[in-house]
Protein backbone atom coordinates (compact mmCIF):
# COMPACT_ATOMS: atom_id res chain seq x y z
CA UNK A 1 34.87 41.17 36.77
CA UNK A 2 31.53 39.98 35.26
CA UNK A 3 31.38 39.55 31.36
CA UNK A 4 29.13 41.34 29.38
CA UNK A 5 25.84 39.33 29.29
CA UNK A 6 25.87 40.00 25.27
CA UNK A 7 29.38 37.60 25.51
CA UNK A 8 27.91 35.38 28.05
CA UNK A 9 24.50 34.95 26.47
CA UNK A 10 27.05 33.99 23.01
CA UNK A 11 29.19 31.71 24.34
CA UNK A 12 26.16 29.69 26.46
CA UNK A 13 23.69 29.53 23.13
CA UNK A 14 26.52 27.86 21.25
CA UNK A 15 24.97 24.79 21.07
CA UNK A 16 22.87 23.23 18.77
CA UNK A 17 19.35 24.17 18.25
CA UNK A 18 16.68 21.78 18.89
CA UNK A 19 13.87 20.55 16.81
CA UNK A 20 11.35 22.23 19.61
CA UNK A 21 13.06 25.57 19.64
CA UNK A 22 12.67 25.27 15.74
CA UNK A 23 9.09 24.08 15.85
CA UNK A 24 8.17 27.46 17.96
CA UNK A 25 11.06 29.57 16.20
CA UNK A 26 9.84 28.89 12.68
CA UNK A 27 6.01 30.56 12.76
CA UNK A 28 7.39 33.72 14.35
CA UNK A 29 10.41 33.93 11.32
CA UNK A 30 7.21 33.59 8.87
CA UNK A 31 5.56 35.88 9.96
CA UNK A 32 8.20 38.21 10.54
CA UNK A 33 9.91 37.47 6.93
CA UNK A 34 6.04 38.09 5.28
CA UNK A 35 5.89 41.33 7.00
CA UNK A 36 9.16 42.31 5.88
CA UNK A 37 8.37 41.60 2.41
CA UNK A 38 4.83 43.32 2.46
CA UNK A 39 6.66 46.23 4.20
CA UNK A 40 9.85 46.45 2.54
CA UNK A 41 9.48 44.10 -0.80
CA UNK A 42 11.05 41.06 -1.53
CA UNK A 43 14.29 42.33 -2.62
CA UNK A 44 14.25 41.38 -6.24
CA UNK A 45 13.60 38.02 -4.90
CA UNK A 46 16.34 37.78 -2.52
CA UNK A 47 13.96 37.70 0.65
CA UNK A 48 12.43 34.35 -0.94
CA UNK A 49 15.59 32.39 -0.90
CA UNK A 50 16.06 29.57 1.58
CA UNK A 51 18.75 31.59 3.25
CA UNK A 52 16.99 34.64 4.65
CA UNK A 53 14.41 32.70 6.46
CA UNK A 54 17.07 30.64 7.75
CA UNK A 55 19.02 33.70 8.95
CA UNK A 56 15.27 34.64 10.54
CA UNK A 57 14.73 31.66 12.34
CA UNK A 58 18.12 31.69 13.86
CA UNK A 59 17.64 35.13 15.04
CA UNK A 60 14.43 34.46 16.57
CA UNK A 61 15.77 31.02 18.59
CA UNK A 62 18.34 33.57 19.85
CA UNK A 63 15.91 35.98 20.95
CA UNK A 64 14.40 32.92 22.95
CA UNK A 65 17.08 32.14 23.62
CA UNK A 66 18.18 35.63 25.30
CA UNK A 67 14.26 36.00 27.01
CA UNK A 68 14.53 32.71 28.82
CA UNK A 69 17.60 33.61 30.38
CA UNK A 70 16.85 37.16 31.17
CA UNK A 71 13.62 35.71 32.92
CA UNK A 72 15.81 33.28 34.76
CA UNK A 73 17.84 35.80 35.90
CA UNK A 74 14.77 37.78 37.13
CA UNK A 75 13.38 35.31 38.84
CA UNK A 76 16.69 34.69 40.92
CA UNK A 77 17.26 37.43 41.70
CA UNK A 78 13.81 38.13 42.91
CA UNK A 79 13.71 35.04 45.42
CA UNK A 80 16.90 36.29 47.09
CA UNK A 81 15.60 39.71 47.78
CA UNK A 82 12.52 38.08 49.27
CA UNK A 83 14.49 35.73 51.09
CA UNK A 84 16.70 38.73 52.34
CA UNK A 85 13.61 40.96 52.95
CA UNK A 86 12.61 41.67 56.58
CA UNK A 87 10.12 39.74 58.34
């Protein structure tokens, strides 16, 4: 029986995250943590601690994360169904 790919995707991202996953992670958790804040406020100031935007920029590596793979498994999955396909 296949695992859920929610499990899967967990257990094979539980590795460390590298410096270029945090150099491309890091602009996208800015902008998404100076959104928030224009959106929703800073929280009394709890939105500028060092902790939120960390909690940001681990979210976003996992989104990456989850897109690469979900593109990998496209693209798989696509070659055998031409490779199947009728000539």
């Amino acid at each position: 029986m296949k695992r859920h790919i929610a499990i899967q995707l967990a257990e094979e991202t539980e590795r460390p995250i590298t410096e270029e996953e945090i150099k491309e992670a890091v602009p996208l958790a800015i902008a998404k943590l100076n959104w928030i804040i224009e959106r929703e406020g800073d929280a009394n100031g709890e939105r500028l601690k060092p902790h939120y935007l960390e909690q940001l920029i681990m979210e976003q590596v996992l989104q990456m994360r989850f897109s690469s793979y979900t593109q990998t498994q496209y693209k798989e999955k696509r070659n055998v169904a031409y490779a199947n396909a009728p000539q």
